[in-house]
PDB file of N, CA and C in Angstrom:
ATOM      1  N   UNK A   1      -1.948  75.540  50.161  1.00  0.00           N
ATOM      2  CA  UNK A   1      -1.215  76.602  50.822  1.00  0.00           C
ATOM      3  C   UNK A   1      -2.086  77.848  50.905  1.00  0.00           C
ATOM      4  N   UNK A   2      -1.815  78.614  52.151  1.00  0.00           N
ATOM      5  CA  UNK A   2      -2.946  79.620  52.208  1.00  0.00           C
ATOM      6  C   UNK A   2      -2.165  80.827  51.223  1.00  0.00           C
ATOM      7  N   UNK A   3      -3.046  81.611  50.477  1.00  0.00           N
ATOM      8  CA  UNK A   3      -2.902  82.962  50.218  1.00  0.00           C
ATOM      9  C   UNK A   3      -2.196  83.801  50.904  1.00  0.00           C
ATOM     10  N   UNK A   4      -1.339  84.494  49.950  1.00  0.00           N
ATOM     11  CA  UNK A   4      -1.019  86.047  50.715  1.00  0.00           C
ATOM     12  C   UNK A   4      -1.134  87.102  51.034  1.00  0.00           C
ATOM     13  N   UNK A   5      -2.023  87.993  51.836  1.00  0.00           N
ATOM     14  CA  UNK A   5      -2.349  88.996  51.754  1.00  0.00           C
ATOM     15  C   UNK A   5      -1.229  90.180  51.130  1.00  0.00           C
ATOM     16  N   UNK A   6      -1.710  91.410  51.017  1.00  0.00           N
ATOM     17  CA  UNK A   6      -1.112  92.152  51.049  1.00  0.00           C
ATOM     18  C   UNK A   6       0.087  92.662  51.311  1.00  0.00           C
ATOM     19  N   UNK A   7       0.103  92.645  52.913  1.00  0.00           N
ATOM     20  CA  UNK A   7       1.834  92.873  53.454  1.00  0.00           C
ATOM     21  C   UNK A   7       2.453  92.062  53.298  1.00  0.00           C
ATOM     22  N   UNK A   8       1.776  90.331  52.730  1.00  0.00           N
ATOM     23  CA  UNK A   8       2.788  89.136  52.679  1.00  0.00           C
ATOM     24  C   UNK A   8       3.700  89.417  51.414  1.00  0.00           C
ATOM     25  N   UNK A   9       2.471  90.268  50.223  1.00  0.00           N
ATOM     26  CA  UNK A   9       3.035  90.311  48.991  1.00  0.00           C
ATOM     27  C   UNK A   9       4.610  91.173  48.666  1.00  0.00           C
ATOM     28  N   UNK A  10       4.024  92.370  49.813  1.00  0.00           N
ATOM     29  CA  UNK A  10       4.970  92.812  49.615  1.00  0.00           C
ATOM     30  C   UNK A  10       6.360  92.747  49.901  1.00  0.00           C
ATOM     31  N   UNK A  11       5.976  92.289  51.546  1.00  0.00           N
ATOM     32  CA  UNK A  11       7.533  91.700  52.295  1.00  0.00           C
ATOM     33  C   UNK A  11       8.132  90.909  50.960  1.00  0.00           C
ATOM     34  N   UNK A  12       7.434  89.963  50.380  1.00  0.00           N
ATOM     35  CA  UNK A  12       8.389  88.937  49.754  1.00  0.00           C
ATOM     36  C   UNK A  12       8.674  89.881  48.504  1.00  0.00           C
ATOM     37  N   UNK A  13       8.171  90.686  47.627  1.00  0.00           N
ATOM     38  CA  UNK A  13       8.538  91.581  46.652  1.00  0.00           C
ATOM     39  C   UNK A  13       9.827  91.923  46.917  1.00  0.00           C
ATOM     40  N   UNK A  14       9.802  92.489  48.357  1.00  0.00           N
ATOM     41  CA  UNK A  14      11.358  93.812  49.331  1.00  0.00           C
ATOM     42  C   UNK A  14      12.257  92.153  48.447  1.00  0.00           C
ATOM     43  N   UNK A  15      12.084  90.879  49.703  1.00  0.00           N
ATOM     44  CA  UNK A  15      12.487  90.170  49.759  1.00  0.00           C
ATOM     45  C   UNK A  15      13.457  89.770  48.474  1.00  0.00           C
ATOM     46  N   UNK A  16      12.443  89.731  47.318  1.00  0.00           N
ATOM     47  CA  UNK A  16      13.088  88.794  45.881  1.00  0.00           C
ATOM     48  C   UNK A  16      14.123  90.006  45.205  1.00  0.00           C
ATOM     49  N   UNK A  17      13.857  91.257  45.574  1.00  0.00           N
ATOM     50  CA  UNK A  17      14.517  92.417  45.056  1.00  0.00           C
ATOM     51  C   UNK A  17      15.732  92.923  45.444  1.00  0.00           C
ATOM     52  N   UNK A  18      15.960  91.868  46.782  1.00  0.00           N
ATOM     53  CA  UNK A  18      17.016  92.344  47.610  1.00  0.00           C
ATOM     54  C   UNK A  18      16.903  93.554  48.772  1.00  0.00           C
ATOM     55  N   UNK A  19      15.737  93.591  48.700  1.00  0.00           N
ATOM     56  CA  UNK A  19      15.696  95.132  49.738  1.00  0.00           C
ATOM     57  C   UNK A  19      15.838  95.326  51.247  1.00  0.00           C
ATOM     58  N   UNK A  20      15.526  93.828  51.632  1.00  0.00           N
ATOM     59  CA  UNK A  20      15.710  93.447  53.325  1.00  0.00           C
ATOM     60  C   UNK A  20      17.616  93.268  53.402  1.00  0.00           C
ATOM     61  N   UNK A  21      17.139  93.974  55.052  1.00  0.00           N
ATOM     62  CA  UNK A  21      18.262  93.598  55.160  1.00  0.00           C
ATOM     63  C   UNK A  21      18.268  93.033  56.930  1.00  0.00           C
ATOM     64  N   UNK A  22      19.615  92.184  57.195  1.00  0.00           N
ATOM     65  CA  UNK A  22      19.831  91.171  57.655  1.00  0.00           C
ATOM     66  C   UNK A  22      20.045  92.076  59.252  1.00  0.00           C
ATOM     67  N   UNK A  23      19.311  92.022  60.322  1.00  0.00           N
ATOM     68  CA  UNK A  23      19.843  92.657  61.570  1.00  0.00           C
ATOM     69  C   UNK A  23      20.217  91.571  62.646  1.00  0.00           C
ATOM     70  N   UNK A  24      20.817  91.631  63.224  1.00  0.00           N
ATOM     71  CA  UNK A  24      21.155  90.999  64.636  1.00  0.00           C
ATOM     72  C   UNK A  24      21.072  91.964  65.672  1.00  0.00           C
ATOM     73  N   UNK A  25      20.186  91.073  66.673  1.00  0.00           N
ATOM     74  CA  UNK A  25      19.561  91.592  68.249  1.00  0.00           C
ATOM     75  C   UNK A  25      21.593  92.228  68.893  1.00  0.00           C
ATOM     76  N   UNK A  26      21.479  93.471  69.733  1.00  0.00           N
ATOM     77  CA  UNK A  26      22.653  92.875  70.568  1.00  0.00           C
ATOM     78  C   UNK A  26      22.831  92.214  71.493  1.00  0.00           C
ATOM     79  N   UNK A  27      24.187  91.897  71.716  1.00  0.00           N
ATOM     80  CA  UNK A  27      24.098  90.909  73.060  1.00  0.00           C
ATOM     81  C   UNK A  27      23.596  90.861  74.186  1.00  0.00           C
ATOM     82  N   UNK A  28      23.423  92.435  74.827  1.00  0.00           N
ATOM     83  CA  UNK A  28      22.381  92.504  75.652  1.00  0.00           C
ATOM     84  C   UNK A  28      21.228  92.581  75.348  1.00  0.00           C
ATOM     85  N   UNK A  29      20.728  92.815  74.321  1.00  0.00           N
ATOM     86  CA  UNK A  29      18.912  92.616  73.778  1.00  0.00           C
ATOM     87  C   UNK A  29      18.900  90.748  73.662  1.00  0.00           C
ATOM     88  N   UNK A  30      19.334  90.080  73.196  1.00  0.00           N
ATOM     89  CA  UNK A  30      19.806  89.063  72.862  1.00  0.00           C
ATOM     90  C   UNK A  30      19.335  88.076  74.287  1.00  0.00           C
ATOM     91  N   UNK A  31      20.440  88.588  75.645  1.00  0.00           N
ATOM     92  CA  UNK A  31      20.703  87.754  76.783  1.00  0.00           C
ATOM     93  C   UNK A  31      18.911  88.455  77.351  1.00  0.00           C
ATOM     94  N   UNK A  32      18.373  89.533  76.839  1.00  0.00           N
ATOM     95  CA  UNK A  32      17.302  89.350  77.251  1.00  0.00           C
ATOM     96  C   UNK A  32      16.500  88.938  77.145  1.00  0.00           C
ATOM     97  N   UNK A  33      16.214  88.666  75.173  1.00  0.00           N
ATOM     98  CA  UNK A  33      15.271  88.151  75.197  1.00  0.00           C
ATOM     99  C   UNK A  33      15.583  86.387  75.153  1.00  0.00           C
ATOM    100  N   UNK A  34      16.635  85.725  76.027  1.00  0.00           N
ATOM    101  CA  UNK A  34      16.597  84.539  76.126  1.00  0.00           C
ATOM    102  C   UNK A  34      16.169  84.137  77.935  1.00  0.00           C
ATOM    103  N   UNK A  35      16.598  84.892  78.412  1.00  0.00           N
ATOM    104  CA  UNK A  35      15.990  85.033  79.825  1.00  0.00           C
ATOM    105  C   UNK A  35      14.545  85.136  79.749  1.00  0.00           C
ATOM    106  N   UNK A  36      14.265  86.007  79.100  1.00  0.00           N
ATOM    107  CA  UNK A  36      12.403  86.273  78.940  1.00  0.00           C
ATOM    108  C   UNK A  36      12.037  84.766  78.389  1.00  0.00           C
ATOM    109  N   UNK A  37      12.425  84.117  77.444  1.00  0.00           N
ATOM    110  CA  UNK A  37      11.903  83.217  76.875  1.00  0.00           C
ATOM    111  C   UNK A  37      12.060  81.740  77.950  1.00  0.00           C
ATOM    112  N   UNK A  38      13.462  81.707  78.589  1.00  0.00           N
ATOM    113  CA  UNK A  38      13.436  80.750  79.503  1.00  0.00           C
ATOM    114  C   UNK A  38      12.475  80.613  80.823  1.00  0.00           C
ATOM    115  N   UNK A  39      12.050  81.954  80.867  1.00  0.00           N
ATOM    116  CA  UNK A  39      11.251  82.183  82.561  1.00  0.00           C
ATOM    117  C   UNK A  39      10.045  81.920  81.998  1.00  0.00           C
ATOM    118  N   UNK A  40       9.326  82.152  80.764  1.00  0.00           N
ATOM    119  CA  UNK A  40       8.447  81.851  80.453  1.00  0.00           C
ATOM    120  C   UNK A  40       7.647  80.454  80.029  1.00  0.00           C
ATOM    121  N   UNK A  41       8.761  79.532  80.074  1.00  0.00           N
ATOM    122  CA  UNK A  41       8.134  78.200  79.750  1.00  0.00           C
ATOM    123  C   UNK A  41       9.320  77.507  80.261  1.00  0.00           C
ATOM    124  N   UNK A  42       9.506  77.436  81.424  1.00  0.00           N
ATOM    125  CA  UNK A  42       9.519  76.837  82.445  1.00  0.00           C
ATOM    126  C   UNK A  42       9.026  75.734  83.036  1.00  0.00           C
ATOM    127  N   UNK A  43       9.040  74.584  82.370  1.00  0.00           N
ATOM    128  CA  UNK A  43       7.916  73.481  83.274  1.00  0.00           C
ATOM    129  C   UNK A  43       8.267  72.869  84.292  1.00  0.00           C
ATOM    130  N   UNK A  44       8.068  73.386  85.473  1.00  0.00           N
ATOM    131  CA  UNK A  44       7.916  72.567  86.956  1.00  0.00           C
ATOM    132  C   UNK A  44       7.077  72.103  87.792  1.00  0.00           C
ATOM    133  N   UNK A  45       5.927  72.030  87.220  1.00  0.00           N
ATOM    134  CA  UNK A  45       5.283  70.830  87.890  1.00  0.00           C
ATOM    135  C   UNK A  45       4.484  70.228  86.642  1.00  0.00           C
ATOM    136  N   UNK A  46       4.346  69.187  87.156  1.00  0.00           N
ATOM    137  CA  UNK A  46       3.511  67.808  86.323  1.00  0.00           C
ATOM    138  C   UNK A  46       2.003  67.350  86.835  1.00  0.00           C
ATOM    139  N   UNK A  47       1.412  67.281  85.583  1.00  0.00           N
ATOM    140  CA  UNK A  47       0.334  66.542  86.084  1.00  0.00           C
ATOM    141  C   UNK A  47      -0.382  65.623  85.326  1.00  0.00           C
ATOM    142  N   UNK A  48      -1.207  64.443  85.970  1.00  0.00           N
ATOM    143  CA  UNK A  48      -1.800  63.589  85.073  1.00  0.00           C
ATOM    144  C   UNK A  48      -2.878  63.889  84.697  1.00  0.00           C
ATOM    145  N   UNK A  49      -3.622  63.662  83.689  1.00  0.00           N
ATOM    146  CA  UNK A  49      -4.586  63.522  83.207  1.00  0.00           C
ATOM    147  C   UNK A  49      -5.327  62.240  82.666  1.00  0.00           C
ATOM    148  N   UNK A  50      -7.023  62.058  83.044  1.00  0.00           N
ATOM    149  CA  UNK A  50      -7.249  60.820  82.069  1.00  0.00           C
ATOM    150  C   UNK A  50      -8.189  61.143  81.200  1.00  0.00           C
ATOM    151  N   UNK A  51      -7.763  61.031  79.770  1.00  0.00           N
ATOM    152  CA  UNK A  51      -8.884  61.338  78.597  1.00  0.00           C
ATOM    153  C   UNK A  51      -9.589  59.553  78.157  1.00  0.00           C
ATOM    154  N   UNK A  52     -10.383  59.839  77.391  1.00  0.00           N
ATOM    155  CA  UNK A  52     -10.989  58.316  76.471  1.00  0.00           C
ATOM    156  C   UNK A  52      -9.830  58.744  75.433  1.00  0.00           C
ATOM    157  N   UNK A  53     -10.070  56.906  74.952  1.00  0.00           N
ATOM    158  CA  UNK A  53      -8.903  56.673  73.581  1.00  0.00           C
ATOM    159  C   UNK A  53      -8.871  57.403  72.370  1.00  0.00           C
ATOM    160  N   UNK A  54     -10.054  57.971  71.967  1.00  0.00           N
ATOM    161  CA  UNK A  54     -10.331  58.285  70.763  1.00  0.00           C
ATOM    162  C   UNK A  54      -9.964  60.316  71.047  1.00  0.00           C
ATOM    163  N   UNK A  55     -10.387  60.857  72.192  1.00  0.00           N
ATOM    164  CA  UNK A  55      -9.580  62.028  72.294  1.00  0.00           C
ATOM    165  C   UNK A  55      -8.452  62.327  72.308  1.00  0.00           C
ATOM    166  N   UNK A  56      -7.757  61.474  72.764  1.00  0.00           N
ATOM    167  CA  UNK A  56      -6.213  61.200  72.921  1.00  0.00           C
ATOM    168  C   UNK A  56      -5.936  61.234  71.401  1.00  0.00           C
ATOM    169  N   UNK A  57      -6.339  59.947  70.565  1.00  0.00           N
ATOM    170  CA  UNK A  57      -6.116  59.903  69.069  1.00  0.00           C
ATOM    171  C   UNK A  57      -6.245  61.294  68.265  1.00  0.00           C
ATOM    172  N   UNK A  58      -7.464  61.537  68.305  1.00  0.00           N
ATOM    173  CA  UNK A  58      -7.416  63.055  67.911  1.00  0.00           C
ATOM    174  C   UNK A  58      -7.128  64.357  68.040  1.00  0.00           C
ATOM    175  N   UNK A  59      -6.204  64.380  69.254  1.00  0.00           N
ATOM    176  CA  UNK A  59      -5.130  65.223  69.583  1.00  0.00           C
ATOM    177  C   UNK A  59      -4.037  64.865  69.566  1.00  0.00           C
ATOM    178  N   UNK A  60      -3.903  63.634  69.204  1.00  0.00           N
ATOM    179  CA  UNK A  60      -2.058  62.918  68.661  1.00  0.00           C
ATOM    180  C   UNK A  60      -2.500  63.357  67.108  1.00  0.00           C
ATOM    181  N   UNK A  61      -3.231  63.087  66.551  1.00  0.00           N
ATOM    182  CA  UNK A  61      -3.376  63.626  64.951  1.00  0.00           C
ATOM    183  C   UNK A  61      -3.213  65.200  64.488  1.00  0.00           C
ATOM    184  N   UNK A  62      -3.797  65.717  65.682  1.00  0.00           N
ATOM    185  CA  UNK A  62      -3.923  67.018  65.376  1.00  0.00           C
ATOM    186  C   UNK A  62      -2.719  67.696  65.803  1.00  0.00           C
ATOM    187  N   UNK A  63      -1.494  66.948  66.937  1.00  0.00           N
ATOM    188  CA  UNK A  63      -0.360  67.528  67.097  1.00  0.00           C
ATOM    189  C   UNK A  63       0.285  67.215  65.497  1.00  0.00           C
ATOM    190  N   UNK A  64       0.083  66.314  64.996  1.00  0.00           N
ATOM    191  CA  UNK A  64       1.112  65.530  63.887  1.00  0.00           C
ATOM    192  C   UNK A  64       0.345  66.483  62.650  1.00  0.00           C
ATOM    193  N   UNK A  65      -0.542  67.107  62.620  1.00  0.00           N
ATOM    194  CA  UNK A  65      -0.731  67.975  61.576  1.00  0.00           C
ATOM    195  C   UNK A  65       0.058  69.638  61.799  1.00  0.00           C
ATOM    196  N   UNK A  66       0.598  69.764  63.220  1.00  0.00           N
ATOM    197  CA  UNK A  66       1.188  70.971  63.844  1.00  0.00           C
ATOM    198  C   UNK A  66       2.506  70.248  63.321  1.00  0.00           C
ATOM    199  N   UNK A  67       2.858  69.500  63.431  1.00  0.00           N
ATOM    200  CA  UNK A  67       4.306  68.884  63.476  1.00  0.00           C
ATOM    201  C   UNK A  67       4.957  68.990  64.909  1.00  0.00           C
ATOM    202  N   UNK A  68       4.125  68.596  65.784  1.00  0.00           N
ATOM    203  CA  UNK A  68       4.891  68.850  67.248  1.00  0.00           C
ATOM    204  C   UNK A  68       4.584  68.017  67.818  1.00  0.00           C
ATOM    205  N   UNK A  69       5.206  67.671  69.185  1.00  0.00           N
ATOM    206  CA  UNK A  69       4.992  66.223  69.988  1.00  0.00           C
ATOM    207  C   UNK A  69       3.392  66.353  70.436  1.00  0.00           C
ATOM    208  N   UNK A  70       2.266  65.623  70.766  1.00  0.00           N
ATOM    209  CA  UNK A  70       1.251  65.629  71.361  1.00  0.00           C
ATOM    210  C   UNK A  70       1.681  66.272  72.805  1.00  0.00           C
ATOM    211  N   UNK A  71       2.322  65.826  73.631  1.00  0.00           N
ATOM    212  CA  UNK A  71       2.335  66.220  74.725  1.00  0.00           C
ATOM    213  C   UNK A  71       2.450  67.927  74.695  1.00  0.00           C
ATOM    214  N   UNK A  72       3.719  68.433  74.174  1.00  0.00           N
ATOM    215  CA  UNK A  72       3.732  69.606  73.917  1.00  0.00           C
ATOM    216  C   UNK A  72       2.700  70.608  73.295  1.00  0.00           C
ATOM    217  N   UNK A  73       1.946  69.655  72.270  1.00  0.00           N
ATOM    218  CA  UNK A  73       0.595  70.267  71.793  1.00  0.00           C
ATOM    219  C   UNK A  73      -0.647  70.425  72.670  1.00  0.00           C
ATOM    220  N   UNK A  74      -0.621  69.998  73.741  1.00  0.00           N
ATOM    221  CA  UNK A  74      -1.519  69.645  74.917  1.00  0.00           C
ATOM    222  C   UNK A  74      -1.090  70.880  75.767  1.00  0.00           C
ATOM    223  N   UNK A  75       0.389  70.757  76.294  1.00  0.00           N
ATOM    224  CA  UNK A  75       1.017  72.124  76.977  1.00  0.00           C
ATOM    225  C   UNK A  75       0.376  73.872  76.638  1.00  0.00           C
ATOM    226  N   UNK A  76       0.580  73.657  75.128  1.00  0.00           N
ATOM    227  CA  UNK A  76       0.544  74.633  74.347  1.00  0.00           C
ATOM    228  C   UNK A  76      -1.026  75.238  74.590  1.00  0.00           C
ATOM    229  N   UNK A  77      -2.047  74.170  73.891  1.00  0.00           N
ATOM    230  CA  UNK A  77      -3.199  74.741  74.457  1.00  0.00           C
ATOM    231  C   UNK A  77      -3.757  75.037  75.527  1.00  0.00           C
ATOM    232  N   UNK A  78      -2.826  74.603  76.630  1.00  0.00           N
ATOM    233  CA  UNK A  78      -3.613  74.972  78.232  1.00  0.00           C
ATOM    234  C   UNK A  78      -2.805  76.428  78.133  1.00  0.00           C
ATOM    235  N   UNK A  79      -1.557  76.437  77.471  1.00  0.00           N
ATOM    236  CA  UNK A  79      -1.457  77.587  78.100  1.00  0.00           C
ATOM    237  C   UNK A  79      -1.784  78.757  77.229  1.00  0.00           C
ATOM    238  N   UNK A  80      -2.389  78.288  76.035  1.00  0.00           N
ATOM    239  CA  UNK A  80      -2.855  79.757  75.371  1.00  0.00           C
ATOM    240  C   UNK A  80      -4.448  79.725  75.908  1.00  0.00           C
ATOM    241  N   UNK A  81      -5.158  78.730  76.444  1.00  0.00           N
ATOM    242  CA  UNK A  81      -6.233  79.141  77.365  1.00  0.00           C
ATOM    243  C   UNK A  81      -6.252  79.549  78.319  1.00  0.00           C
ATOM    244  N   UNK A  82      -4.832  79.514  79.055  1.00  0.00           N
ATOM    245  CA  UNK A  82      -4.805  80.466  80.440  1.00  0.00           C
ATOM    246  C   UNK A  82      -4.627  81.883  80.282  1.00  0.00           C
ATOM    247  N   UNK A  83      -3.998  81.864  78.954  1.00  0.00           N
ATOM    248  CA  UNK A  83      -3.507  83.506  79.235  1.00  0.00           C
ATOM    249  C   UNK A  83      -4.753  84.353  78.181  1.00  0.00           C
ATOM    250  N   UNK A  84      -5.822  83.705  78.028  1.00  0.00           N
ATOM    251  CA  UNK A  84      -6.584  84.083  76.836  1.00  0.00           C
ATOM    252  C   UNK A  84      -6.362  84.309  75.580  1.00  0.00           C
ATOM    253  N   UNK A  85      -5.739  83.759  74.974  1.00  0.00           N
ATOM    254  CA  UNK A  85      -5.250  83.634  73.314  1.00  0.00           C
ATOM    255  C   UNK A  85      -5.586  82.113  72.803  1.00  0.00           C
ATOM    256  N   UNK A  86      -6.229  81.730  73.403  1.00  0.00           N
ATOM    257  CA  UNK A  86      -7.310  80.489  72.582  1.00  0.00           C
ATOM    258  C   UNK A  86      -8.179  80.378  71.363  1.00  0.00           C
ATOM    259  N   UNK A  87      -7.384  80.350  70.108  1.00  0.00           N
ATOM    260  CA  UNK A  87      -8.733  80.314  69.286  1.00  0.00           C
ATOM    261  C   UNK A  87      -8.303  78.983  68.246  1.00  0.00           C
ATOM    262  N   UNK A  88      -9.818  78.460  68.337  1.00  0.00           N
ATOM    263  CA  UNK A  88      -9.943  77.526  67.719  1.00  0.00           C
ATOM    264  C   UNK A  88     -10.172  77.558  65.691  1.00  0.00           C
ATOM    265  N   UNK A  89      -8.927  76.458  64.986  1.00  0.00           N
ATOM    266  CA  UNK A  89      -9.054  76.528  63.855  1.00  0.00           C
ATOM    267  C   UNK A  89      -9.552  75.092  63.222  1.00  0.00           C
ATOM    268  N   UNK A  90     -10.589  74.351  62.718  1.00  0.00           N
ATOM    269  CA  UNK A  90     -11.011  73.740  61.608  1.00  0.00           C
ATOM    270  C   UNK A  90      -9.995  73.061  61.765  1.00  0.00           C
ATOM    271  N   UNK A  91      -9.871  71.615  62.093  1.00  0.00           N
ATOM    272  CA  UNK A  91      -9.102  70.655  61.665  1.00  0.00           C
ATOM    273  C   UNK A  91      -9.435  70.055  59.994  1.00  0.00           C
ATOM    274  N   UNK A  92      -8.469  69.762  59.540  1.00  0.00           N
ATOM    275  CA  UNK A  92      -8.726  68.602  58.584  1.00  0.00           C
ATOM    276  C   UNK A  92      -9.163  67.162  57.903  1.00  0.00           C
ATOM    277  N   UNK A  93      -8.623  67.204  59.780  1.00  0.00           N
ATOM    278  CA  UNK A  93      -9.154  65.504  59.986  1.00  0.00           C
ATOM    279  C   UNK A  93     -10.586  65.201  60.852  1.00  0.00           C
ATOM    280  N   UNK A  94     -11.170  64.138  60.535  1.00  0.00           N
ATOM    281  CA  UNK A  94     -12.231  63.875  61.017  1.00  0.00           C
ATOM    282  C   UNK A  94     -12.550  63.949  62.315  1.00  0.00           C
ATOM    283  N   UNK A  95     -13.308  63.692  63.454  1.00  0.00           N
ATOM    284  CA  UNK A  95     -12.724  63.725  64.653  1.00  0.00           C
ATOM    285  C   UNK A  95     -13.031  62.183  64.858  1.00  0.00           C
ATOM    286  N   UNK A  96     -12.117  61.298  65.822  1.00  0.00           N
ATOM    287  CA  UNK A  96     -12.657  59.810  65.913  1.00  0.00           C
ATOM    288  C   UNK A  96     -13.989  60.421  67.043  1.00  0.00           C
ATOM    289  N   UNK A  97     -13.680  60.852  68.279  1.00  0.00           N
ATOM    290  CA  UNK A  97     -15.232  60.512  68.808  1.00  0.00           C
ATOM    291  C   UNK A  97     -16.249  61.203  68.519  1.00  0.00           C
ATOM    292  N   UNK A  98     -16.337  61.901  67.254  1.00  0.00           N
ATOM    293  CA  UNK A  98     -17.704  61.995  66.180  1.00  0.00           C
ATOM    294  C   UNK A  98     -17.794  61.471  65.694  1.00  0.00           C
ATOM    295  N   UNK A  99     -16.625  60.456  65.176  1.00  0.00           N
ATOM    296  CA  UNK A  99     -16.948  59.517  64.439  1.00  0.00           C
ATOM    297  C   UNK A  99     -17.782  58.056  65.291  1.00  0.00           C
ATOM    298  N   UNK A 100     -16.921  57.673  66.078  1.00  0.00           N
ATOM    299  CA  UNK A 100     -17.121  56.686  67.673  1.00  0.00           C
ATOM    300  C   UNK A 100     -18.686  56.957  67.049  1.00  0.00           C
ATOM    301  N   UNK A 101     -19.614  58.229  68.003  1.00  0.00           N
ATOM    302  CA  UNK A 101     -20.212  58.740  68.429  1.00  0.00           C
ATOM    303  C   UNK A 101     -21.434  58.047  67.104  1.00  0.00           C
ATOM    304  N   UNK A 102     -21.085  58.707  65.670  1.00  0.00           N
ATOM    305  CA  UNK A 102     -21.791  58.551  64.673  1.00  0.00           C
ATOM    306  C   UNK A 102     -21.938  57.018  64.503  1.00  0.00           C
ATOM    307  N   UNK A 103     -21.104  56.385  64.210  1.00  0.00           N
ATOM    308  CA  UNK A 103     -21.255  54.785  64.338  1.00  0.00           C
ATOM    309  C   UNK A 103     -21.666  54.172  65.050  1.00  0.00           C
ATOM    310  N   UNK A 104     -21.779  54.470  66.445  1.00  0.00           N
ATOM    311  CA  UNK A 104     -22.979  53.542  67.624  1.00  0.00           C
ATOM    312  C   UNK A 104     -24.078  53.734  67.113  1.00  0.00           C
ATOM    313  N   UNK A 105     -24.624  55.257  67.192  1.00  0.00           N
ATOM    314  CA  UNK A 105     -26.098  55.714  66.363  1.00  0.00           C
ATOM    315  C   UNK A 105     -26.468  55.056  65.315  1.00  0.00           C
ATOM    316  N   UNK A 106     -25.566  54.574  64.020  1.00  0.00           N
ATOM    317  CA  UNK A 106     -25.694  53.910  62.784  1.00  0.00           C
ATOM    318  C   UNK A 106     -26.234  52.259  63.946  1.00  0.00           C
ATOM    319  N   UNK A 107     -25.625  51.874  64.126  1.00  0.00           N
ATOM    320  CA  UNK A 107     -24.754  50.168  64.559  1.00  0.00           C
ATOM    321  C   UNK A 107     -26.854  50.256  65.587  1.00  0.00           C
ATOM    322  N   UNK A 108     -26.824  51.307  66.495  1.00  0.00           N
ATOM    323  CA  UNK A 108     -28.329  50.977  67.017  1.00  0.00           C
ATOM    324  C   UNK A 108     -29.554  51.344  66.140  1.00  0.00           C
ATOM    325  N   UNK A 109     -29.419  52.290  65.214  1.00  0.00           N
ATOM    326  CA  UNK A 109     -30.541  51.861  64.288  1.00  0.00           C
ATOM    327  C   UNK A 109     -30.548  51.122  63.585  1.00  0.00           C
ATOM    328  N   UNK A 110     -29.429  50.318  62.997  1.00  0.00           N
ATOM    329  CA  UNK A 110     -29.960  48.944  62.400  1.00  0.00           C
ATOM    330  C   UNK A 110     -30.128  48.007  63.812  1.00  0.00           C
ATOM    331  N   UNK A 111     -30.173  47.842  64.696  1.00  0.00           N
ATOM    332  CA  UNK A 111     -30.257  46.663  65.649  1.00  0.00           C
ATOM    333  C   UNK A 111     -31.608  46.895  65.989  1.00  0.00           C
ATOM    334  N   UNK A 112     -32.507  48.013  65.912  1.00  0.00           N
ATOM    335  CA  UNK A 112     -33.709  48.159  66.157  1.00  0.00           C
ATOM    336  C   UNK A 112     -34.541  47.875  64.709  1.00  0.00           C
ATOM    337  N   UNK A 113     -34.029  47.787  63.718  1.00  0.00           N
ATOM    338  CA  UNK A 113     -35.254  46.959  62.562  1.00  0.00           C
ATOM    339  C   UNK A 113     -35.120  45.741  62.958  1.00  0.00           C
TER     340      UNK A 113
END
């Protein structure tokens, strides 16, 4: 689990002490910000794509480490690269086509002794 900085420490301090307290949006802040949120992800049109097997795999892994559908994890990154909020974090998992990649290289230097 990552660390807490500072403001994390403290929010949860307010938090364990009782010091937060509980607000609700109003109904018109509310109906707005559900309109804002509906116009904004909106999906109406579709499109195909063709990746290799092993990219596919490692973006079905890497949705399942988000906890979200692949497809939606796919959505997600086109659209934080369209609007410029793309940044890339360190997976955990290996990647298969570095791996693919590393194992042909192994598999042809032994076929050349």
């Amino acid at each position: 689990m990552k660390k807490r900085d500072a403001y994390e420490q403290e929010i949860l301090a307010a938090y364990e002490k009782g010091e937060l307290e509980t607000t609700s949006p109003s109904k018109g802040d509310l109906s707005k910000f559900k309109a804002a949120a509906t116009a904004t992800f909106i999906k109406d049109r579709r499109i195909n794509i063709r990746l290799s097997s092993p990219d596919l795999m490692d973006i079905q892994a890497r949705a399942l480490e988000e906890g979200i559908p692949y497809q939606t994890f796919i959505a997600s990154i086109l659209h934080k690269y369209a609007s410029g909020r793309l940044v890339e974090k360190p997976s955990n998992l290996t990647s298969r086509s570095t791996r693919t990649l590393r194992d042909k290289a192994a598999q042809r230097r032994l076929a050349l002794r």
